[in-house]
PDB file of N, CA and C in Angstrom:
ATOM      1  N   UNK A   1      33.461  21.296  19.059  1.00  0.00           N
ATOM      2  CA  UNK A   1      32.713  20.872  17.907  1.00  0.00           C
ATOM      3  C   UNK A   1      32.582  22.062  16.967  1.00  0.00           C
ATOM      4  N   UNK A   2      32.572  21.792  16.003  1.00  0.00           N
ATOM      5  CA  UNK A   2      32.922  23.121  14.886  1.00  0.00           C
ATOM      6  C   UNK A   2      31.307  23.187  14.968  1.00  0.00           C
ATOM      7  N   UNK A   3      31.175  24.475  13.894  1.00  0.00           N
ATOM      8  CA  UNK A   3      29.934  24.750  13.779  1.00  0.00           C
ATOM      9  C   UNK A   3      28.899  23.761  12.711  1.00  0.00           C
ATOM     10  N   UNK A   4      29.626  23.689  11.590  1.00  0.00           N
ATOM     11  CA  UNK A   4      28.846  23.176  10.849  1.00  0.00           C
ATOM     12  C   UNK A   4      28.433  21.544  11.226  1.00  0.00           C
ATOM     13  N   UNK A   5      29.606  20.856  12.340  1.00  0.00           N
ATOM     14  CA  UNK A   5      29.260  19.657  12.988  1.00  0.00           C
ATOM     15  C   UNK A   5      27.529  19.871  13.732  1.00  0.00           C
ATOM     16  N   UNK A   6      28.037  20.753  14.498  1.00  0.00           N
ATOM     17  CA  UNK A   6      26.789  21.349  15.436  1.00  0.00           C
ATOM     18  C   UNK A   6      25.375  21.554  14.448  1.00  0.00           C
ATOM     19  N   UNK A   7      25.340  22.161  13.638  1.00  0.00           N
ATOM     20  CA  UNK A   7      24.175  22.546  12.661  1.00  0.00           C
ATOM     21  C   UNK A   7      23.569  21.079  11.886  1.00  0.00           C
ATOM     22  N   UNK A   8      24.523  20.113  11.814  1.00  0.00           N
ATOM     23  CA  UNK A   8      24.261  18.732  10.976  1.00  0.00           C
ATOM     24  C   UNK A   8      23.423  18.474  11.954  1.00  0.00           C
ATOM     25  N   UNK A   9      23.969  18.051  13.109  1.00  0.00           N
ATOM     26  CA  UNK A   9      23.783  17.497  14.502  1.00  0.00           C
ATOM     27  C   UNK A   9      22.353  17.803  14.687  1.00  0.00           C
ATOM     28  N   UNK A  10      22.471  19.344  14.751  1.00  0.00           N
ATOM     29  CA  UNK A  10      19.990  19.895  15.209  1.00  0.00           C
ATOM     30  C   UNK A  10      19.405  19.747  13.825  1.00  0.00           C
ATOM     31  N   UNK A  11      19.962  20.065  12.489  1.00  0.00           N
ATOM     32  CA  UNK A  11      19.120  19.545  11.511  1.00  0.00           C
ATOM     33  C   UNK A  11      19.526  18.341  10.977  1.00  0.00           C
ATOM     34  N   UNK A  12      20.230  17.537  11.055  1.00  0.00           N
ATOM     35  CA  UNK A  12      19.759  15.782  10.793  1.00  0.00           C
ATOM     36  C   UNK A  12      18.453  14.800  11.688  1.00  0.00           C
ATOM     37  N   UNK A  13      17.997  15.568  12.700  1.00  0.00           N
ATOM     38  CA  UNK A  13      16.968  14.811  13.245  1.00  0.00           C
ATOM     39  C   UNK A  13      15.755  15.911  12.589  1.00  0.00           C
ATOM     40  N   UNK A  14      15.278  16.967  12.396  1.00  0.00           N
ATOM     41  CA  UNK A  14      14.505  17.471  11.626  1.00  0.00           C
ATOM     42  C   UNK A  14      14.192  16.978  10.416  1.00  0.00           C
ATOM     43  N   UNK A  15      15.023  16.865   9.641  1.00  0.00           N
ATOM     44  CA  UNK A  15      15.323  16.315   8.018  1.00  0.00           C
ATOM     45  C   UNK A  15      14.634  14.854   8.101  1.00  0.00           C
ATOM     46  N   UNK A  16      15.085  14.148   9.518  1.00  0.00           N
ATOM     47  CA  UNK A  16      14.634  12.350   9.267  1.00  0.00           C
ATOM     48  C   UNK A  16      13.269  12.629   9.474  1.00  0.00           C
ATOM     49  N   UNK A  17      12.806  13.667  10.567  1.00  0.00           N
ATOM     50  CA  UNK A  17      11.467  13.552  11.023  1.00  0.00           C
ATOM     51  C   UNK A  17      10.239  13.960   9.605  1.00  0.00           C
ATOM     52  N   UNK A  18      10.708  15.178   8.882  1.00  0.00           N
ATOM     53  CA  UNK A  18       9.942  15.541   7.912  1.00  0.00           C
ATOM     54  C   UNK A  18       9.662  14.232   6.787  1.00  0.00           C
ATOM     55  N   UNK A  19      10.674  13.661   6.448  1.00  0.00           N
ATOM     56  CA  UNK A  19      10.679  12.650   5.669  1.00  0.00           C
ATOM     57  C   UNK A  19       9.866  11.605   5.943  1.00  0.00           C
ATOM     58  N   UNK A  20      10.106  11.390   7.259  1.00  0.00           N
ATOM     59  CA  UNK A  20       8.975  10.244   7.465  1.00  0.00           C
ATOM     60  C   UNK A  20       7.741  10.027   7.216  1.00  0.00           C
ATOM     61  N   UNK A  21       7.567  12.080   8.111  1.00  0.00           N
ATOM     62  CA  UNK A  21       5.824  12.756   7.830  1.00  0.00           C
ATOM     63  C   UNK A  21       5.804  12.282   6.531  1.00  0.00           C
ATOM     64  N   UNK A  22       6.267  12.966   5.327  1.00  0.00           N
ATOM     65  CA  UNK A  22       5.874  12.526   3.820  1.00  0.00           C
ATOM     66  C   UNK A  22       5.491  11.264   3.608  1.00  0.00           C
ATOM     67  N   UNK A  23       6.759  10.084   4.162  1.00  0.00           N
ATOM     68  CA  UNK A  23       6.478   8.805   3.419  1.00  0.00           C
ATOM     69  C   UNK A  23       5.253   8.148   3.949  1.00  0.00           C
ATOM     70  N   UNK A  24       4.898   8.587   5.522  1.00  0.00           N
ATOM     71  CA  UNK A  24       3.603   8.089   5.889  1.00  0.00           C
ATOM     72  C   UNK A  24       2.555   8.921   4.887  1.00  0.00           C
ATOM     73  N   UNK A  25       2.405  10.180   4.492  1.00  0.00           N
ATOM     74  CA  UNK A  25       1.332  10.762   3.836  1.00  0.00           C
ATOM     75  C   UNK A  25       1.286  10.358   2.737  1.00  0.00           C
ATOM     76  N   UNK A  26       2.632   9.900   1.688  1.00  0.00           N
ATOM     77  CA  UNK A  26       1.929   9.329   0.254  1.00  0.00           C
ATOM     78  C   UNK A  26       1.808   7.780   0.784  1.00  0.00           C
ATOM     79  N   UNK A  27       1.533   7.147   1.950  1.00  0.00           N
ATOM     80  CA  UNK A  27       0.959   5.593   2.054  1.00  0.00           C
ATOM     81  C   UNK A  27      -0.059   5.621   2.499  1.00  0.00           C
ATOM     82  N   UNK A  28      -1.062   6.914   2.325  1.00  0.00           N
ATOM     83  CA  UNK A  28      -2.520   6.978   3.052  1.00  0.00           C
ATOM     84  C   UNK A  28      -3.390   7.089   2.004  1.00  0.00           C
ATOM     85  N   UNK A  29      -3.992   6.694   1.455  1.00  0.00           N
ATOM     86  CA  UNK A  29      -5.211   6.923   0.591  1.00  0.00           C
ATOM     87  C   UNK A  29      -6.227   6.959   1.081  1.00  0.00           C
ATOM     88  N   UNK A  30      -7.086   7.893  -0.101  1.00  0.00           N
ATOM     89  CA  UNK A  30      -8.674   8.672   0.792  1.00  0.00           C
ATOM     90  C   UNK A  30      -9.419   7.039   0.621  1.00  0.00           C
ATOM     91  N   UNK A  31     -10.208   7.206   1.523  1.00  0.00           N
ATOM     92  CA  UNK A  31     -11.664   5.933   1.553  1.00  0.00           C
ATOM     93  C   UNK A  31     -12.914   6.779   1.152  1.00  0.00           C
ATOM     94  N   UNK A  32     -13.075   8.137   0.530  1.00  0.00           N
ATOM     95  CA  UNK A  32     -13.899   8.579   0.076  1.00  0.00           C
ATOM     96  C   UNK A  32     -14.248   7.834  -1.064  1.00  0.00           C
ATOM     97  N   UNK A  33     -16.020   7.442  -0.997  1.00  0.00           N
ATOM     98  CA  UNK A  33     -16.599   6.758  -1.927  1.00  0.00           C
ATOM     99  C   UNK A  33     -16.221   5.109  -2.141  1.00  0.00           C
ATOM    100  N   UNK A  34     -15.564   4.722  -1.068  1.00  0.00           N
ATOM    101  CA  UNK A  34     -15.238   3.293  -0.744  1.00  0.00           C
ATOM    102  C   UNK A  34     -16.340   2.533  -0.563  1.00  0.00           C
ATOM    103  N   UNK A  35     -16.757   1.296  -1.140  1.00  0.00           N
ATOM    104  CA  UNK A  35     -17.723   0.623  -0.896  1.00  0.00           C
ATOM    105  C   UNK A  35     -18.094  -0.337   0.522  1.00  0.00           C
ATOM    106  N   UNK A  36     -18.546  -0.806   1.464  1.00  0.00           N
ATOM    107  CA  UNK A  36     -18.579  -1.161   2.546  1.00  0.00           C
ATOM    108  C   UNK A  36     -17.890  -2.520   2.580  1.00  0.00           C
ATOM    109  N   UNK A  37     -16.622  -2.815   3.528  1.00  0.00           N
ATOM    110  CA  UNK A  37     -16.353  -4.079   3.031  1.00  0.00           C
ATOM    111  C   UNK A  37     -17.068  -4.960   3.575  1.00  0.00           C
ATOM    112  N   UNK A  38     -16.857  -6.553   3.016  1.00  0.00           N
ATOM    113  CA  UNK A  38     -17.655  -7.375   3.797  1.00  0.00           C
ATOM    114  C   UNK A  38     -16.637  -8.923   3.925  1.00  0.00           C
ATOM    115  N   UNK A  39     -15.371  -8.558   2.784  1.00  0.00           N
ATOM    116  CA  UNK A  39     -14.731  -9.687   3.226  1.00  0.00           C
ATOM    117  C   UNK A  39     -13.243  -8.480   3.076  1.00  0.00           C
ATOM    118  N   UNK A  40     -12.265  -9.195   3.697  1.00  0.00           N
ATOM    119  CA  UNK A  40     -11.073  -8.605   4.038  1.00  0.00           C
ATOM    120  C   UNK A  40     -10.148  -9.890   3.873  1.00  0.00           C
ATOM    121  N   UNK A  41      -9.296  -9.360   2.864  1.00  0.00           N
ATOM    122  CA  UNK A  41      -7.578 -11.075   2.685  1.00  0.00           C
ATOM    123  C   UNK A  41      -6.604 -10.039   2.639  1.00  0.00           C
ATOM    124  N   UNK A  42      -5.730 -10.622   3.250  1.00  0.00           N
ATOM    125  CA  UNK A  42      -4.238 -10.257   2.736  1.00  0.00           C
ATOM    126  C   UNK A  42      -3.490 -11.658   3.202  1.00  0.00           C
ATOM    127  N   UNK A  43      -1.794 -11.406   2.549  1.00  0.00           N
ATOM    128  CA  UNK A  43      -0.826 -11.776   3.244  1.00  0.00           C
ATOM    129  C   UNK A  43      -1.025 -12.316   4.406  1.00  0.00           C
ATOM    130  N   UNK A  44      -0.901 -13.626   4.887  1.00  0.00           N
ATOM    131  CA  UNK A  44      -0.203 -13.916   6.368  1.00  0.00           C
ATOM    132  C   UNK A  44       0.225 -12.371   7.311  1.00  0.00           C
ATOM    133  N   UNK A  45       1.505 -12.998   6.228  1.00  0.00           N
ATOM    134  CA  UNK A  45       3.135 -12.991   6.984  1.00  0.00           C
ATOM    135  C   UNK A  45       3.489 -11.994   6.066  1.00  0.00           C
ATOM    136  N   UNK A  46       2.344 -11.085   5.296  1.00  0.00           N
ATOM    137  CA  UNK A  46       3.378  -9.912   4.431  1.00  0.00           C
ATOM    138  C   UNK A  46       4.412 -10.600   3.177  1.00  0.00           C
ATOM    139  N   UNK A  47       3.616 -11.960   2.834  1.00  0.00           N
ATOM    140  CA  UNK A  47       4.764 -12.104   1.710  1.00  0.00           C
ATOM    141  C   UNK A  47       3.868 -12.103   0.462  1.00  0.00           C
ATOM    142  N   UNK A  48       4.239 -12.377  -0.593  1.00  0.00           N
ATOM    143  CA  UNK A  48       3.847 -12.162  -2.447  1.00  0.00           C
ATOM    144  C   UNK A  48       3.028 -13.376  -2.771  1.00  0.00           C
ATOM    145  N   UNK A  49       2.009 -13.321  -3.911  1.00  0.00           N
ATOM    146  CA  UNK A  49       1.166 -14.365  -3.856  1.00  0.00           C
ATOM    147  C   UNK A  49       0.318 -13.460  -4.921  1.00  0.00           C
ATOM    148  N   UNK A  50      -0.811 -14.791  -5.093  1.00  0.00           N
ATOM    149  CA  UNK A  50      -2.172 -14.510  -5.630  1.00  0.00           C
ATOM    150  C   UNK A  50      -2.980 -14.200  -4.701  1.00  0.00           C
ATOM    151  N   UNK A  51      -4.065 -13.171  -4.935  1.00  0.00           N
ATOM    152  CA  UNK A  51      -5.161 -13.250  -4.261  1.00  0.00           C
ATOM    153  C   UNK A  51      -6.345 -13.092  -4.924  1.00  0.00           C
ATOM    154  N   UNK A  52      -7.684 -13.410  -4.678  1.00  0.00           N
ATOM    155  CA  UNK A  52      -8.375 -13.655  -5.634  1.00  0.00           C
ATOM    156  C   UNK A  52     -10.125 -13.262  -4.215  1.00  0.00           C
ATOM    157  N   UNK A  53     -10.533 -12.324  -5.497  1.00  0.00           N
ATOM    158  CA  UNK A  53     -11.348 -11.697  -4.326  1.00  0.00           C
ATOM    159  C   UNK A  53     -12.978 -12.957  -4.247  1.00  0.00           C
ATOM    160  N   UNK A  54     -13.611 -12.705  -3.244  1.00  0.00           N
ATOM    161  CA  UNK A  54     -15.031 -13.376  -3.466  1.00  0.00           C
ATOM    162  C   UNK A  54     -16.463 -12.757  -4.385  1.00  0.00           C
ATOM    163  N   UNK A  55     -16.999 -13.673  -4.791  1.00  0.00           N
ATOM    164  CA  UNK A  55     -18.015 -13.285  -5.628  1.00  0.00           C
ATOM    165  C   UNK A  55     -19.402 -12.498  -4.771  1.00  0.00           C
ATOM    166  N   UNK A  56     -20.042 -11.395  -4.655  1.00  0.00           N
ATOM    167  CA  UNK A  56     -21.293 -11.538  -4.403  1.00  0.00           C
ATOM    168  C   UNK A  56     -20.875 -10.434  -2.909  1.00  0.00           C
ATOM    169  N   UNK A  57     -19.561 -10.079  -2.847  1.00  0.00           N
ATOM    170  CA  UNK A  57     -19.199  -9.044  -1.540  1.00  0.00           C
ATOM    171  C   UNK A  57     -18.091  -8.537  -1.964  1.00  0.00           C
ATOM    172  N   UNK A  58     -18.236  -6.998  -1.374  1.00  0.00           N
ATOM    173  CA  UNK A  58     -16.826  -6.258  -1.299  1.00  0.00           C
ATOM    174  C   UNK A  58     -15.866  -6.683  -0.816  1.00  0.00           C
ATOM    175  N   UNK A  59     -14.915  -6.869  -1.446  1.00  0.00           N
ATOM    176  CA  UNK A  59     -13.588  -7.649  -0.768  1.00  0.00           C
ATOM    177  C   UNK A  59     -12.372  -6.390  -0.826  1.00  0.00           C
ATOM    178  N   UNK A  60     -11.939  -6.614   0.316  1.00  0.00           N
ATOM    179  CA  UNK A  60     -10.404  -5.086   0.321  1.00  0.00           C
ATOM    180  C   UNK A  60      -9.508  -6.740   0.398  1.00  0.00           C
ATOM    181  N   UNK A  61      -8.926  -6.322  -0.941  1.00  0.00           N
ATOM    182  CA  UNK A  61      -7.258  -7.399  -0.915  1.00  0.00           C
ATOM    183  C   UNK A  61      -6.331  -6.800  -1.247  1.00  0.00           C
ATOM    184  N   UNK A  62      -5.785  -7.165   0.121  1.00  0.00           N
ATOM    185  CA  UNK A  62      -3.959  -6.261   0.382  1.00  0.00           C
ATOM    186  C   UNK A  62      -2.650  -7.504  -0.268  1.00  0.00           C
ATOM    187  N   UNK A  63      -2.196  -7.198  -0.989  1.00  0.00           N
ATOM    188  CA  UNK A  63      -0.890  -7.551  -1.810  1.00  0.00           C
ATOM    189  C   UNK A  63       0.348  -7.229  -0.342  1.00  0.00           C
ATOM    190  N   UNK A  64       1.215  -7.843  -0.800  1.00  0.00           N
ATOM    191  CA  UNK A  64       2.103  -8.088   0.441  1.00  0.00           C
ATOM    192  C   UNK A  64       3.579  -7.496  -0.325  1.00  0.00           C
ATOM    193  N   UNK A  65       4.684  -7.649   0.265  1.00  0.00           N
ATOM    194  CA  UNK A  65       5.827  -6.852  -0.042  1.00  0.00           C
ATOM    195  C   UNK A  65       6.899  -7.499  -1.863  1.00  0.00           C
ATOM    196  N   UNK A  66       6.480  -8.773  -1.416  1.00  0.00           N
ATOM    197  CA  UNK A  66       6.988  -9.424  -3.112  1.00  0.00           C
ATOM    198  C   UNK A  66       5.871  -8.921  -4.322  1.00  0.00           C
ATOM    199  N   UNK A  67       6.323  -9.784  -4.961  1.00  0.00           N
ATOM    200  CA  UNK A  67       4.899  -9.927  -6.328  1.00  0.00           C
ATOM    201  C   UNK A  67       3.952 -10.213  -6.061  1.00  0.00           C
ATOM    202  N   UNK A  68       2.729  -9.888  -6.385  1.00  0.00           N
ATOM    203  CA  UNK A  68       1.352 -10.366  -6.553  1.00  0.00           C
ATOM    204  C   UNK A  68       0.821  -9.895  -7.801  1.00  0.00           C
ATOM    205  N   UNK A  69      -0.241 -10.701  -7.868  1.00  0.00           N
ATOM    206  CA  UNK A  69      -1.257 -10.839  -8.144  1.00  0.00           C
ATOM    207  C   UNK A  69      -2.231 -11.070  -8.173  1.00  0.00           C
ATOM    208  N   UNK A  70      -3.125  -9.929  -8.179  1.00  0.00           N
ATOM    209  CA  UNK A  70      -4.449  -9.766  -7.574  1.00  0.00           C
ATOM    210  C   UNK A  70      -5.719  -9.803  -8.391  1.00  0.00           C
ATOM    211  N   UNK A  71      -6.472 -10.542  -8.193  1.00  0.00           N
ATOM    212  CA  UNK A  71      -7.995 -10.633  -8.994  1.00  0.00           C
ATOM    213  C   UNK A  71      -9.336 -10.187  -7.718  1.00  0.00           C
ATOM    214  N   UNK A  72      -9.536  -9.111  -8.121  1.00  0.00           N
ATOM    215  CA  UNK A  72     -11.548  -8.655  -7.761  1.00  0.00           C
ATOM    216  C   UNK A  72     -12.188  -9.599  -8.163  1.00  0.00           C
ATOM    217  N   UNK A  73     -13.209  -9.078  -7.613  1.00  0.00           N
ATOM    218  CA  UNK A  73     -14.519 -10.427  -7.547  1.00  0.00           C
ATOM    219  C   UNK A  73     -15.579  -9.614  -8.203  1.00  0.00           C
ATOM    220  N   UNK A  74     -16.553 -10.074  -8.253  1.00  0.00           N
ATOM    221  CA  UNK A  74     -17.330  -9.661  -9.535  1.00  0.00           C
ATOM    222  C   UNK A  74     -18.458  -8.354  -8.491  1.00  0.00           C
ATOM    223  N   UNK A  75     -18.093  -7.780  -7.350  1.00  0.00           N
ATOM    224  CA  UNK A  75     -18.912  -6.667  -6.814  1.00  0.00           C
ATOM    225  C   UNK A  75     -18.649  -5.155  -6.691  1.00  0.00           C
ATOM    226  N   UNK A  76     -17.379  -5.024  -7.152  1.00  0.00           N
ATOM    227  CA  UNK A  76     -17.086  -3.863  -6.636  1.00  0.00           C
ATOM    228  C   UNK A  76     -15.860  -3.949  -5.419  1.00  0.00           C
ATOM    229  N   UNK A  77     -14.837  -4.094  -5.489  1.00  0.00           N
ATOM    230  CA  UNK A  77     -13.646  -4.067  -4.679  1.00  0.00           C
ATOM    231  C   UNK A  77     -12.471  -3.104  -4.407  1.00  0.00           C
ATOM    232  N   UNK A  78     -12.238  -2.994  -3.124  1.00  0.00           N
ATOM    233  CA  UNK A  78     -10.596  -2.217  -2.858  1.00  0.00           C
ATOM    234  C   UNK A  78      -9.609  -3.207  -3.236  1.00  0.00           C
ATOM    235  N   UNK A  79      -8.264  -2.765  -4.346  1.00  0.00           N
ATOM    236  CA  UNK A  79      -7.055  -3.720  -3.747  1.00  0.00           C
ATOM    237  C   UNK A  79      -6.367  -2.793  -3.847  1.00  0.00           C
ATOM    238  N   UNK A  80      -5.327  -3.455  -3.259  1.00  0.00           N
ATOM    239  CA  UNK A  80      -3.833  -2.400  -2.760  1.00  0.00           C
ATOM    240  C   UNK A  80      -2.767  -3.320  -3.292  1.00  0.00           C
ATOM    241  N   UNK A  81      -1.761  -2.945  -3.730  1.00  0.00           N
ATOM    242  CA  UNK A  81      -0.831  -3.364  -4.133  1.00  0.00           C
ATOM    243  C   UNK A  81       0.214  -3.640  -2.839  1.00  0.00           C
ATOM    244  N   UNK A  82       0.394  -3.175  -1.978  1.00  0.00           N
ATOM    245  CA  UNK A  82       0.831  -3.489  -1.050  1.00  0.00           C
ATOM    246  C   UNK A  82       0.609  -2.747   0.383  1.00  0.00           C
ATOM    247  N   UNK A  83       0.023  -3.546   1.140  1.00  0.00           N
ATOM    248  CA  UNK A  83      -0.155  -2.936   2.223  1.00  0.00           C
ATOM    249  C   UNK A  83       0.612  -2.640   3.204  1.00  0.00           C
ATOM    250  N   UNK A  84       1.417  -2.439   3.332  1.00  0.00           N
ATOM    251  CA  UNK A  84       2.394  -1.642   3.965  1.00  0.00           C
ATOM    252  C   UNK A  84       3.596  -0.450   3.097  1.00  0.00           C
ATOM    253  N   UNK A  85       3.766   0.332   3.698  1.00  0.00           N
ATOM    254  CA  UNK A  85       4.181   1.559   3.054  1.00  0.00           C
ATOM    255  C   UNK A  85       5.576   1.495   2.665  1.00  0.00           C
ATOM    256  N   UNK A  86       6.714   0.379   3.079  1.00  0.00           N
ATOM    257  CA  UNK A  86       8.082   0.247   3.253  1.00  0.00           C
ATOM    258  C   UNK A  86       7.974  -1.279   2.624  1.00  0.00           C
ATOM    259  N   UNK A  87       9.319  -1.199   2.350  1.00  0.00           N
ATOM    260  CA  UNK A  87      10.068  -2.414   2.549  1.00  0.00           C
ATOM    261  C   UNK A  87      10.147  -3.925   1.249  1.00  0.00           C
ATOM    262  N   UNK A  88       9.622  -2.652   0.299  1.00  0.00           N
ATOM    263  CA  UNK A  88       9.167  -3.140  -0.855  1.00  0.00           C
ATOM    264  C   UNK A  88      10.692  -3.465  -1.843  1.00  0.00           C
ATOM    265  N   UNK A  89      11.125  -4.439  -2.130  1.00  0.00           N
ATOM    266  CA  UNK A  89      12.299  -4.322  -3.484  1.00  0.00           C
ATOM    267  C   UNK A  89      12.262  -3.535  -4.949  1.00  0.00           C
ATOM    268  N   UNK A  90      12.651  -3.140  -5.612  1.00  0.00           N
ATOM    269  CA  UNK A  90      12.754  -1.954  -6.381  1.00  0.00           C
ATOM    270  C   UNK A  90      12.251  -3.183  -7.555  1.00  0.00           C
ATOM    271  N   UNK A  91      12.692  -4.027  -7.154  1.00  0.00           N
ATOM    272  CA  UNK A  91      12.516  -5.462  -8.914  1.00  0.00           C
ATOM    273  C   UNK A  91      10.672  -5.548  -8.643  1.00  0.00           C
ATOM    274  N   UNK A  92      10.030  -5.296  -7.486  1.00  0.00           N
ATOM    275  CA  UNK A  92       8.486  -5.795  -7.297  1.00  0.00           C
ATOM    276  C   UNK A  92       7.679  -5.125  -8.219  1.00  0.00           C
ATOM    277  N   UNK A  93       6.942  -6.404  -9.033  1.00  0.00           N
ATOM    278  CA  UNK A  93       5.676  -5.811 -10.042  1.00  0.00           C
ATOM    279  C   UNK A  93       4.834  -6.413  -9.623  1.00  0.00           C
ATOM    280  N   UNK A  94       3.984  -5.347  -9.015  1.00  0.00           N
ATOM    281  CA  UNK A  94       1.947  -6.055  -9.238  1.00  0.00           C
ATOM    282  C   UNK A  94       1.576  -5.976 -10.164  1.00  0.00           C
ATOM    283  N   UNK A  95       0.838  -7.195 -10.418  1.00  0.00           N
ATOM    284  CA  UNK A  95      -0.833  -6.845 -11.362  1.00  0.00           C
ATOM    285  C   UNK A  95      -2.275  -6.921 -10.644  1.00  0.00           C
ATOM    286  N   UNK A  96      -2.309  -6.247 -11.105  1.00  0.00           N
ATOM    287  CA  UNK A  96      -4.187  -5.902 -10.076  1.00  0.00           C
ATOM    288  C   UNK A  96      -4.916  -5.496 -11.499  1.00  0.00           C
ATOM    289  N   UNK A  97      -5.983  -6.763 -10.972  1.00  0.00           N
ATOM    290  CA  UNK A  97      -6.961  -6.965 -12.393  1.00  0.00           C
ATOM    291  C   UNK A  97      -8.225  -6.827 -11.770  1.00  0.00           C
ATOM    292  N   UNK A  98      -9.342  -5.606 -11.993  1.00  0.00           N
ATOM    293  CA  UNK A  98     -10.410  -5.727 -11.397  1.00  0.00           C
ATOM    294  C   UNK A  98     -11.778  -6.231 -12.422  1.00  0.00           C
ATOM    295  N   UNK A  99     -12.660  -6.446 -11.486  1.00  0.00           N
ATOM    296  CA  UNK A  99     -13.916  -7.152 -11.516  1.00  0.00           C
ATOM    297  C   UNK A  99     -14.492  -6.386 -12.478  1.00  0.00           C
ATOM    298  N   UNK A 100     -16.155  -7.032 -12.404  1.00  0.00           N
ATOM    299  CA  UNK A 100     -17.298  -6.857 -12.912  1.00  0.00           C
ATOM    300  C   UNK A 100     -18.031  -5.137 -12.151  1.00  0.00           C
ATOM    301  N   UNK A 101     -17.738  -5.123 -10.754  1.00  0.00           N
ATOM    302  CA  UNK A 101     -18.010  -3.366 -10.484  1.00  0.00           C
ATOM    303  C   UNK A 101     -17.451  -2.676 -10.601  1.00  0.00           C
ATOM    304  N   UNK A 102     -17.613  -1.803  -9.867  1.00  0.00           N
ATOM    305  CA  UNK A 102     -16.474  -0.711  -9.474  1.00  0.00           C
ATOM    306  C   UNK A 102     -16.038  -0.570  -8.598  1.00  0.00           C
ATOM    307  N   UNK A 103     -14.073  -1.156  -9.046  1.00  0.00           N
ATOM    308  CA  UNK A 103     -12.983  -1.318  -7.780  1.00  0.00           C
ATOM    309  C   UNK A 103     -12.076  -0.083  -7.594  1.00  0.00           C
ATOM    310  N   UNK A 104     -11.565  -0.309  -6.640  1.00  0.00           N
ATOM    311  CA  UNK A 104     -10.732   0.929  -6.234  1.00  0.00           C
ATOM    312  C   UNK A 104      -8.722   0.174  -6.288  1.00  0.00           C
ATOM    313  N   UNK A 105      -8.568   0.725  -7.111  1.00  0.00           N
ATOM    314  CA  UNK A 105      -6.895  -0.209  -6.889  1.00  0.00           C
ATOM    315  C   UNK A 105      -6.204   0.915  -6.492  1.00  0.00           C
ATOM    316  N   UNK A 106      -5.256   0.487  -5.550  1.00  0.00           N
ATOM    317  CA  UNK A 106      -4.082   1.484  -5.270  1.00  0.00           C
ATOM    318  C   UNK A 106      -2.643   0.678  -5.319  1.00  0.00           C
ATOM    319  N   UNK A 107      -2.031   1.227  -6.134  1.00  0.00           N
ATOM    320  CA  UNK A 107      -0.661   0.616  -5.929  1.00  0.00           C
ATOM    321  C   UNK A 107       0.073   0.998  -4.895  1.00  0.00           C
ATOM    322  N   UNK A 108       2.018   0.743  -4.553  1.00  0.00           N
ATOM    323  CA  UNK A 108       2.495   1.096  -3.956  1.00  0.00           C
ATOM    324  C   UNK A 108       3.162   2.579  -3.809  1.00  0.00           C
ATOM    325  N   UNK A 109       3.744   3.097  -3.084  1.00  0.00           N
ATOM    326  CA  UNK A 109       4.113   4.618  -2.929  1.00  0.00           C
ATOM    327  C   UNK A 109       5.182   4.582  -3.304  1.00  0.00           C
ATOM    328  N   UNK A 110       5.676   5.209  -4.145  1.00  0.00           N
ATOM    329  CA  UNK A 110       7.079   5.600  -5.152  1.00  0.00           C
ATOM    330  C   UNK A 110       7.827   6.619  -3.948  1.00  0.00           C
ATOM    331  N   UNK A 111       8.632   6.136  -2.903  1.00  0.00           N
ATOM    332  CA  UNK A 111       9.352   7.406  -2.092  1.00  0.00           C
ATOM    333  C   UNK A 111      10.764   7.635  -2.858  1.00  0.00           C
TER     334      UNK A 111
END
């Protein structure tokens, strides 16, 4: 095996491992100053849709891997544009429209 075969060989599994570290770290967002939830929706099955938060409680609504669109509820809400960190199509647009409090939106991670 030549050398530079050999050198691909111990740094191509380094290279996949670092990458991953990253793509998991930009799919983590802080919960500092997060409001307490009291209702929780997403996706089933991880697919695209409306979601539409409840009136009168913190609602965390997770957006799924297609399109959504997302509506807060009138207390103060988390949404996420998609809750999972992968597997998203490059054509996917959210809209995330928040409430009457103060919501926390996070979109998806640009890797």
């Amino acid at each position: 095996m030549s050398v530079l075969r050999r050198a691909g060989a111990l740094i191509a599994p380094a290279l996949l491992a670092a990458l991953a570290d990253r793509a998991a770290a930009l799919a983590m967002a802080s919960h500092e100053g997060w409001p307490q939830i009291g209702h929780h929706r997403g996706h089933p099955n991880n697919e695209s849709g409306v979601l539409r938060g409840l009136k009168r409680v913190h609602n965390e609504l997770l957006g799924g891997d297609g399109n959504d669109t997302i509506w807060a509820g009138n207390t103060g809400d988390v949404i996420w544009g998609d809750s999972h960190p992968g597997g998203q199509p490059s054509s996917q647009r959210d809209f995330l429209h928040g409430g009457l409090g103060s919501d926390w939106a996070v979109g998806k991670p640009r890797l």
